[in-house]
PDB file of N, CA and C in Angstrom:
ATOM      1  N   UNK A   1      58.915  20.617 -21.508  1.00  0.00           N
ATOM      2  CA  UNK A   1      58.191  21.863 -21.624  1.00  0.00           C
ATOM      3  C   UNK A   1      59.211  22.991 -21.708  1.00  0.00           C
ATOM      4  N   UNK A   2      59.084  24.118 -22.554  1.00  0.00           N
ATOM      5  CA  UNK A   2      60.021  25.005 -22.831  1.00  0.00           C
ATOM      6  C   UNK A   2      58.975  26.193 -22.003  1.00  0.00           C
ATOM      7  N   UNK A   3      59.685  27.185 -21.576  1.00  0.00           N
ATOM      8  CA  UNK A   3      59.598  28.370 -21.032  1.00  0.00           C
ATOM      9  C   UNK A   3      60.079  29.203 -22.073  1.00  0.00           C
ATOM     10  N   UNK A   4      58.927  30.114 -22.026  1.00  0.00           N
ATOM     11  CA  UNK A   4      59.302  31.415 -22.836  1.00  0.00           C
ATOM     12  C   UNK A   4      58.375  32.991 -22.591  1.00  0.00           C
ATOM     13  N   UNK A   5      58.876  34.022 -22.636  1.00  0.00           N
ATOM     14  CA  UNK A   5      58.423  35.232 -22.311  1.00  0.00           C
ATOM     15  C   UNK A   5      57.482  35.277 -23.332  1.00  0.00           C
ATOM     16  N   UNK A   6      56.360  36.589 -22.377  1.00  0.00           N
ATOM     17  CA  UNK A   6      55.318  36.439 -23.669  1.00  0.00           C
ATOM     18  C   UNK A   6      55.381  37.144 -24.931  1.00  0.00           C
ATOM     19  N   UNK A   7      56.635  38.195 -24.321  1.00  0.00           N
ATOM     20  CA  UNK A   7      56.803  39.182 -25.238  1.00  0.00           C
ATOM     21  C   UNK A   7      57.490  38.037 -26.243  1.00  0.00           C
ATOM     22  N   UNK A   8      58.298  37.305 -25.928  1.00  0.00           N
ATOM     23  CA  UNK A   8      58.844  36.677 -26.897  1.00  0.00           C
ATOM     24  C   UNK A   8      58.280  36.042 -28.211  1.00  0.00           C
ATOM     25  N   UNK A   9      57.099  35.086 -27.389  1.00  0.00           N
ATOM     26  CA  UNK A   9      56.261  34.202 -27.920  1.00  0.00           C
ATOM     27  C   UNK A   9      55.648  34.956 -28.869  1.00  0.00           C
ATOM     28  N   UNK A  10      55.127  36.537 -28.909  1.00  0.00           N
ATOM     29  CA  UNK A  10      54.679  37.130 -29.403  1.00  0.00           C
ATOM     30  C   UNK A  10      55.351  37.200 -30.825  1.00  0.00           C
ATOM     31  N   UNK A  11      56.550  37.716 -30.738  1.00  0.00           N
ATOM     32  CA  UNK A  11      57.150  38.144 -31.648  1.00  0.00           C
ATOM     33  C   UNK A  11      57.731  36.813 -32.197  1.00  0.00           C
ATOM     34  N   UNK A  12      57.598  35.482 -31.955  1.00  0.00           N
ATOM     35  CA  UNK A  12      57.887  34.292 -32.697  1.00  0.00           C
ATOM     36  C   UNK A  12      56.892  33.444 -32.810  1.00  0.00           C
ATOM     37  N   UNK A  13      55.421  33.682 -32.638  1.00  0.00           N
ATOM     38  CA  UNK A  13      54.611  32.970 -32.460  1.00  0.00           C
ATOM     39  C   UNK A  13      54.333  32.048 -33.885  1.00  0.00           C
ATOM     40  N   UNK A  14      54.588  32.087 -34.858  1.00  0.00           N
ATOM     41  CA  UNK A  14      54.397  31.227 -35.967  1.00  0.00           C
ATOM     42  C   UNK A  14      55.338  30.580 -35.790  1.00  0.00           C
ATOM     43  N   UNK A  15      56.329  30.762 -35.075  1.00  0.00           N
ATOM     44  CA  UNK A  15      57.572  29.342 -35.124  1.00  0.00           C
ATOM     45  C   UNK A  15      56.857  28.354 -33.822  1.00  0.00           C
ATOM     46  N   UNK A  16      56.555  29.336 -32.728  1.00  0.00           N
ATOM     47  CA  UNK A  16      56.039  28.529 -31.276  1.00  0.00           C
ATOM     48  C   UNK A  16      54.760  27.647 -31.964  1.00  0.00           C
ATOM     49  N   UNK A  17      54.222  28.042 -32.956  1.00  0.00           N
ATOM     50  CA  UNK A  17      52.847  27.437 -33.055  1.00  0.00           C
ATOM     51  C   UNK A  17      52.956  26.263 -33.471  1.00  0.00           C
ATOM     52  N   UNK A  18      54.165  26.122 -34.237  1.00  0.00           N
ATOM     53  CA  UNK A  18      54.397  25.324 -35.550  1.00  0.00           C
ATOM     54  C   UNK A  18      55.401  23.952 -34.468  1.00  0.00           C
ATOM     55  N   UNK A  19      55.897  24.495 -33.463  1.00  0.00           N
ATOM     56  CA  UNK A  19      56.338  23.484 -32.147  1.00  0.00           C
ATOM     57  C   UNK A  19      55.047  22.849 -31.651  1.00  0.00           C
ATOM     58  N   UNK A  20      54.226  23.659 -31.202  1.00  0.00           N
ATOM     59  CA  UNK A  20      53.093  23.260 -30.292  1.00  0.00           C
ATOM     60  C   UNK A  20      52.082  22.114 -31.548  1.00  0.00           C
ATOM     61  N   UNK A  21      52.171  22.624 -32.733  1.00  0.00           N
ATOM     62  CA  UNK A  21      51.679  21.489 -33.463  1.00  0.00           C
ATOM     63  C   UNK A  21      52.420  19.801 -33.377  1.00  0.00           C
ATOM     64  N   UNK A  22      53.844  20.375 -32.737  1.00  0.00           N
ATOM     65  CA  UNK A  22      54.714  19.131 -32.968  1.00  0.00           C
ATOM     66  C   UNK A  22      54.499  18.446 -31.524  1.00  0.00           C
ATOM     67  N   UNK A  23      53.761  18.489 -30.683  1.00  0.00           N
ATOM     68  CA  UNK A  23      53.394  18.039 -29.273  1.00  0.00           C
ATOM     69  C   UNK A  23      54.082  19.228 -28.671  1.00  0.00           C
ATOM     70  N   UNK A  24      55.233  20.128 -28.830  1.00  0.00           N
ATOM     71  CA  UNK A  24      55.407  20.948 -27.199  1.00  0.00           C
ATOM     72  C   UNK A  24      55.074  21.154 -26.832  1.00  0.00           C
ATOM     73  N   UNK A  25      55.654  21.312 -25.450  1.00  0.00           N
ATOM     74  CA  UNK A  25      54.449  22.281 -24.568  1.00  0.00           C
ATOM     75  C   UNK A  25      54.835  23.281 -24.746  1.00  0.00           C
ATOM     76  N   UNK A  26      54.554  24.659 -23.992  1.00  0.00           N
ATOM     77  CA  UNK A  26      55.363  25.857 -24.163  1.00  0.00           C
ATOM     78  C   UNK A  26      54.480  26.602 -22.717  1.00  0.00           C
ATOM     79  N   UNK A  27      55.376  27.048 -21.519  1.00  0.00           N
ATOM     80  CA  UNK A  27      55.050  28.077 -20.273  1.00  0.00           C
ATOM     81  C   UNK A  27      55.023  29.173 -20.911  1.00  0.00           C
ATOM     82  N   UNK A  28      54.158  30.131 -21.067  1.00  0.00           N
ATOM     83  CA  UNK A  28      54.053  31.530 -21.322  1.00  0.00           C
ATOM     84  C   UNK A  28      54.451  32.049 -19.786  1.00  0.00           C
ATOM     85  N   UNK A  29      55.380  33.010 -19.852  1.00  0.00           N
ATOM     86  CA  UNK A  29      55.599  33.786 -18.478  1.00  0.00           C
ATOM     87  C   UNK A  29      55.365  35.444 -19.165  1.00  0.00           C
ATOM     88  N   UNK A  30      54.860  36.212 -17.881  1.00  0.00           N
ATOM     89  CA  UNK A  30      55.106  37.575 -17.919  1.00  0.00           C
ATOM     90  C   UNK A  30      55.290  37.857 -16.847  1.00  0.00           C
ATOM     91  N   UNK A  31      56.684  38.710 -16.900  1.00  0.00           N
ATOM     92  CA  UNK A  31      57.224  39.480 -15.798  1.00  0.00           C
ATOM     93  C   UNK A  31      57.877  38.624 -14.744  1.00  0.00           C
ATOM     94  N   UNK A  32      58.504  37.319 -15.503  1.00  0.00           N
ATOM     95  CA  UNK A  32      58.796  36.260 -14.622  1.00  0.00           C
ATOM     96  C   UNK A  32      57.911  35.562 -14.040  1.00  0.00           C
ATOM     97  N   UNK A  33      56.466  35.509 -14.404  1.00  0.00           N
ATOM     98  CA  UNK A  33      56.145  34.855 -13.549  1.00  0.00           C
ATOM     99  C   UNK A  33      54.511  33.876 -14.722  1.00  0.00           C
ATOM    100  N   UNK A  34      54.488  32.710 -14.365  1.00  0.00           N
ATOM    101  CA  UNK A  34      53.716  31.841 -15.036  1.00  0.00           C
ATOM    102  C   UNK A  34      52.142  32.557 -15.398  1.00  0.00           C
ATOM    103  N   UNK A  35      52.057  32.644 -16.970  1.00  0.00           N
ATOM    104  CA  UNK A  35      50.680  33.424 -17.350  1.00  0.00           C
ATOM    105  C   UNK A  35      50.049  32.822 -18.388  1.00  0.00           C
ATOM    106  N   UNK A  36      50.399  31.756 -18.660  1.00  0.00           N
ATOM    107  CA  UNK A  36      49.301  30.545 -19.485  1.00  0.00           C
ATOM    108  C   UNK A  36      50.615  29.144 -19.812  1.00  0.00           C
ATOM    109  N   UNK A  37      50.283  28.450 -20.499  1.00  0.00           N
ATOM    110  CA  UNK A  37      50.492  27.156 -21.117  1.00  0.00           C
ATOM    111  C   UNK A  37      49.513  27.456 -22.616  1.00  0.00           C
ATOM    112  N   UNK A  38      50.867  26.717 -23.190  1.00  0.00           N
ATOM    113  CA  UNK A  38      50.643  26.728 -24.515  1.00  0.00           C
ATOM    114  C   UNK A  38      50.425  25.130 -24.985  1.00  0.00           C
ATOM    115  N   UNK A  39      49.887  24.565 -25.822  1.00  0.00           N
ATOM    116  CA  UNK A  39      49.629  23.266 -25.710  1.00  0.00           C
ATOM    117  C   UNK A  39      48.599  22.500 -26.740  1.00  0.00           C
ATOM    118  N   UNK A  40      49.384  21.243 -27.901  1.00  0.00           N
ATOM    119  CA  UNK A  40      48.530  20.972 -28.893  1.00  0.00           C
ATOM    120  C   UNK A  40      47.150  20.758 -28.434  1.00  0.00           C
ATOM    121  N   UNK A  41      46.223  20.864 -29.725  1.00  0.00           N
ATOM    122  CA  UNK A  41      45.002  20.352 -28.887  1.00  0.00           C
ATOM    123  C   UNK A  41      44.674  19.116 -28.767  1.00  0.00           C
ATOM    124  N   UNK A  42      45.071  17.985 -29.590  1.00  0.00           N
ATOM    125  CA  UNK A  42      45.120  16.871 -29.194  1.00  0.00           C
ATOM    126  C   UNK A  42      45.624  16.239 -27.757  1.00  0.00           C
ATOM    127  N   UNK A  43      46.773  16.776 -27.195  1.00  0.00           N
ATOM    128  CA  UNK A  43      47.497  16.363 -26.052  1.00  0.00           C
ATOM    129  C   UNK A  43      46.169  17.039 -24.959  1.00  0.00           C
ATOM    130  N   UNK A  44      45.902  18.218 -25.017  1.00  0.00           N
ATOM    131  CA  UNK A  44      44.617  19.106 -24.576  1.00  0.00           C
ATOM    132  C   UNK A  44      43.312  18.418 -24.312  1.00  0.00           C
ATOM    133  N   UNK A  45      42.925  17.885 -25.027  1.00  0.00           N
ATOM    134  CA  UNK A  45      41.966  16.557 -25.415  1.00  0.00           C
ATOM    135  C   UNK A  45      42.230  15.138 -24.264  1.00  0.00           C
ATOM    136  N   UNK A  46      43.415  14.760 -24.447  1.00  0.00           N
ATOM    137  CA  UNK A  46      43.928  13.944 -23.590  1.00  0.00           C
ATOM    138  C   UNK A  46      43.692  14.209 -22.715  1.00  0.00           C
ATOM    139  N   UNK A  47      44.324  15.095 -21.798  1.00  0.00           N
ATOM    140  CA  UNK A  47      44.500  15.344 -20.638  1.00  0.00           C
ATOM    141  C   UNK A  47      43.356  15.608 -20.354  1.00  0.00           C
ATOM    142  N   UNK A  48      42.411  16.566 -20.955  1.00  0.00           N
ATOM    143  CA  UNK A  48      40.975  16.208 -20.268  1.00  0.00           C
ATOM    144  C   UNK A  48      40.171  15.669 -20.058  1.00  0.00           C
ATOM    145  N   UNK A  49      40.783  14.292 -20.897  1.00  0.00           N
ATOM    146  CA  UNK A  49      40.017  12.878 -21.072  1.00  0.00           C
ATOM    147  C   UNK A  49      40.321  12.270 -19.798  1.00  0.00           C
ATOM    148  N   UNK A  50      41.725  12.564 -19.552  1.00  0.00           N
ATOM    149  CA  UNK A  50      42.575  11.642 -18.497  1.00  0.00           C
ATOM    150  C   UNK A  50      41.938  12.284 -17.086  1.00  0.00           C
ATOM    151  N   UNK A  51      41.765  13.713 -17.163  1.00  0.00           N
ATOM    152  CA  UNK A  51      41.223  14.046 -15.991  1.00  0.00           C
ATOM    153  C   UNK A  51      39.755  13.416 -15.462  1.00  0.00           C
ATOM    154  N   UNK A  52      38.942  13.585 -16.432  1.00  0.00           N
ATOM    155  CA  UNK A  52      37.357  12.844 -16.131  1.00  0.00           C
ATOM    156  C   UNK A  52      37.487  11.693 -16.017  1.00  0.00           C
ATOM    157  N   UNK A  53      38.679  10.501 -16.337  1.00  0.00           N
ATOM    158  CA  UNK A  53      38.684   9.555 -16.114  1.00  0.00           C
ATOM    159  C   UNK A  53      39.163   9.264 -14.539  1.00  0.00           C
ATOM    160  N   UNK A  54      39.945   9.752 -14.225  1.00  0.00           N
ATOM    161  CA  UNK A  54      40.635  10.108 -12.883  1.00  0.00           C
ATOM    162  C   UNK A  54      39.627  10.424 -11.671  1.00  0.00           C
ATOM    163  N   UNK A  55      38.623  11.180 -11.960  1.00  0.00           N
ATOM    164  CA  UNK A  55      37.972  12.266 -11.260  1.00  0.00           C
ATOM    165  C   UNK A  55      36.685  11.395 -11.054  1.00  0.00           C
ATOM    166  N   UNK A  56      36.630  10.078 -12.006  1.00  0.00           N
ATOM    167  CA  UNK A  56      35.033   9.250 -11.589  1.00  0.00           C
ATOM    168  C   UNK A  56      35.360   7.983 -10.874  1.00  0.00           C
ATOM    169  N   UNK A  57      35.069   8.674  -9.657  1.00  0.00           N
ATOM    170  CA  UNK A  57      35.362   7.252  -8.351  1.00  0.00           C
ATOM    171  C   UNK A  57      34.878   6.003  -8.940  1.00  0.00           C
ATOM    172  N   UNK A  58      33.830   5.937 -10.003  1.00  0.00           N
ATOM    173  CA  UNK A  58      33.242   4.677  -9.969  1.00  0.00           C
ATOM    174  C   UNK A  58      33.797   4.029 -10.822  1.00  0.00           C
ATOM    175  N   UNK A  59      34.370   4.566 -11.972  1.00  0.00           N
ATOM    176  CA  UNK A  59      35.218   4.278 -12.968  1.00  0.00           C
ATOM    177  C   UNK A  59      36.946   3.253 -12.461  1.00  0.00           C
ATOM    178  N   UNK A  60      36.723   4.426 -11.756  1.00  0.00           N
ATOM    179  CA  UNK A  60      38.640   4.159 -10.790  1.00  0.00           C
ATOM    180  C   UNK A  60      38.384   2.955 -10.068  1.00  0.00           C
ATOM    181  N   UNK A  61      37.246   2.477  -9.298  1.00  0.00           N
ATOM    182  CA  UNK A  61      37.435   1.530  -8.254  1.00  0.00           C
ATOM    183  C   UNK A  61      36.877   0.222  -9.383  1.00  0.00           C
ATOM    184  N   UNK A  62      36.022   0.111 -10.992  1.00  0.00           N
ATOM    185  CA  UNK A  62      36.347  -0.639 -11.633  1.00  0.00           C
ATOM    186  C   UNK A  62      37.856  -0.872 -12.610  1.00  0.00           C
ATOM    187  N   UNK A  63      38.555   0.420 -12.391  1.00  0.00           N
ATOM    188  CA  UNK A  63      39.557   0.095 -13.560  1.00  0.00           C
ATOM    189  C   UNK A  63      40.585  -0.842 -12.108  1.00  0.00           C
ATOM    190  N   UNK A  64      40.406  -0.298 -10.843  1.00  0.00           N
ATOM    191  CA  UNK A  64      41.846  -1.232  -9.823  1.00  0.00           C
ATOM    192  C   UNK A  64      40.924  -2.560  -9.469  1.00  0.00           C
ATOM    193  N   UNK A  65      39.794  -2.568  -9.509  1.00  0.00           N
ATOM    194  CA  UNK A  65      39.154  -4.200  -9.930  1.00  0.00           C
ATOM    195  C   UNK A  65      39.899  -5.121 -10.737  1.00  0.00           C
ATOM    196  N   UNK A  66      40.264  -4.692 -11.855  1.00  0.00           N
ATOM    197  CA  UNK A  66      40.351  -5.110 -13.202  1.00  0.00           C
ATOM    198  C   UNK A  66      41.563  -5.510 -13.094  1.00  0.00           C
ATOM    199  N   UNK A  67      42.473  -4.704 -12.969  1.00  0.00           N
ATOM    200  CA  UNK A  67      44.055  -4.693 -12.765  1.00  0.00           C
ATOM    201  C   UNK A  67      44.249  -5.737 -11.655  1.00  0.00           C
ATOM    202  N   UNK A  68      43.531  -5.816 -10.483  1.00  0.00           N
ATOM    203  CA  UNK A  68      43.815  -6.553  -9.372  1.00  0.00           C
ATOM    204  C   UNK A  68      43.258  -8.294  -9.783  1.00  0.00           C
ATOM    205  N   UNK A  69      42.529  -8.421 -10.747  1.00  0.00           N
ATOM    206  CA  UNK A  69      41.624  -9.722 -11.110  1.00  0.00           C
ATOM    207  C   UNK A  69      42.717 -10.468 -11.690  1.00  0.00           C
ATOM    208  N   UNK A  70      43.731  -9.824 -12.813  1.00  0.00           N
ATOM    209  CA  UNK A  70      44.489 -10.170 -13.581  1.00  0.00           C
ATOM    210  C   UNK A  70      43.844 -11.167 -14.576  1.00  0.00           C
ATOM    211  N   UNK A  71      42.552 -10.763 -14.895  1.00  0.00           N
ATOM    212  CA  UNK A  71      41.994 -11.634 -16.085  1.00  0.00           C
ATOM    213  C   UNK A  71      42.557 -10.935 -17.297  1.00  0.00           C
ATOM    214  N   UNK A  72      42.772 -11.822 -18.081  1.00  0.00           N
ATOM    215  CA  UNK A  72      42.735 -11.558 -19.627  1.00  0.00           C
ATOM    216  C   UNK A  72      42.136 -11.700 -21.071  1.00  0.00           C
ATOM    217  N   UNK A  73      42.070 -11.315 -21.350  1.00  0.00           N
ATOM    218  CA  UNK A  73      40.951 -11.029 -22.712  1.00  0.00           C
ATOM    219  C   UNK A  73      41.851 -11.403 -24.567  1.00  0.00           C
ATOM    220  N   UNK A  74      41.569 -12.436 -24.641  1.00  0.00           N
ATOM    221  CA  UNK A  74      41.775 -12.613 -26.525  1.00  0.00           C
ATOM    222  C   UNK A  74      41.599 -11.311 -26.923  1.00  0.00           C
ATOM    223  N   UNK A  75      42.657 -10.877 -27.765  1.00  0.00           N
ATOM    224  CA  UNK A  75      42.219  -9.604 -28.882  1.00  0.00           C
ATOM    225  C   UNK A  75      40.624  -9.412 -29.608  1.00  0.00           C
ATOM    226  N   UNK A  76      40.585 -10.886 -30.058  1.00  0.00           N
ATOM    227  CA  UNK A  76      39.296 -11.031 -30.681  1.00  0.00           C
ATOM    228  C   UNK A  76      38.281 -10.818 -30.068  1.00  0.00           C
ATOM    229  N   UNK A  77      38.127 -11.568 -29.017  1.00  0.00           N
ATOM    230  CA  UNK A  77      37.064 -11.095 -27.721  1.00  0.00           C
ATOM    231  C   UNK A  77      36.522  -9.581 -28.125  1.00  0.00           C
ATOM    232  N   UNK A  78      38.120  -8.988 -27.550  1.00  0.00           N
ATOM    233  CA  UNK A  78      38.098  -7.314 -26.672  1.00  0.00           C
ATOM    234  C   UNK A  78      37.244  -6.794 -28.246  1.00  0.00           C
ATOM    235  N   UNK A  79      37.731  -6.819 -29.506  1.00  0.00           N
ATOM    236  CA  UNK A  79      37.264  -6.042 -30.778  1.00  0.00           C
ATOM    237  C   UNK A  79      36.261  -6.623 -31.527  1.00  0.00           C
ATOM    238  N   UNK A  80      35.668  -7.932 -31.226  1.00  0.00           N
ATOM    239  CA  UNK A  80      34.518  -8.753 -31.824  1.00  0.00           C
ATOM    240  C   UNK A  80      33.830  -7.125 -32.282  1.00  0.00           C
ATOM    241  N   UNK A  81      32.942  -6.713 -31.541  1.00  0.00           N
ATOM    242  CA  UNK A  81      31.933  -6.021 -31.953  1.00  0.00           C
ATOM    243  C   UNK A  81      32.502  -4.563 -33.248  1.00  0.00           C
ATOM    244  N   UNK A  82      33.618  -4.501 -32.924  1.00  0.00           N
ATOM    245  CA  UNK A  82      34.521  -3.176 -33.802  1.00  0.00           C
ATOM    246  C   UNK A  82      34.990  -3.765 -35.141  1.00  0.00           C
ATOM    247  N   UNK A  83      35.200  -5.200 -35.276  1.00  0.00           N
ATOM    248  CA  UNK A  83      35.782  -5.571 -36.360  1.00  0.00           C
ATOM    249  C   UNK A  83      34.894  -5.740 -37.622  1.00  0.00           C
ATOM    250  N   UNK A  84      33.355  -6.261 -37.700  1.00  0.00           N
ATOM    251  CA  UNK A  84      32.003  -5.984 -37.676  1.00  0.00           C
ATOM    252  C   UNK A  84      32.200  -5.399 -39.222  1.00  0.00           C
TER     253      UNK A  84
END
């Protein structure tokens, strides 16, 4: 993650944008001190995927089920219905 002033960002923002398309992140600061995140929207997407996934107890105590079973699944199995 790069740090940068906002005044800065301002005055380079078609170069910052054209990073943030490339995955960066980018800290917006003013006055030294942290005043947004800059951030693709795909990675954006993620992370709020990753959060609701995180955040549903019922989800979490089947995904450390799963992991703890150590069953495994044929490719074919897992995509039967997707391959279709």
């Amino acid at each position: 993650m790069k740090t940068i002033a906002l005044s800065e960002a301002k005055a380079r923002l078609s170069e910052v944008m054209d990073e943030v398309e490339d995955f960066e992140i980018y800290q917006l600061t003013r006055n030294g001190k942290s005043a947004g995140i800059l951030v693709n929207p795909e990675e954006w997407d993620a992370l709020r995927e990753t959060l609701a996934v995180l955040a549903d107890d019922d989800l979490m105590r089947q995904i450390r089920a799963s992991r703890r079973s150590k069953k495994t699944y044929p490719m074919k199995d897992v995509f039967r219905g997707l391959l279709k």
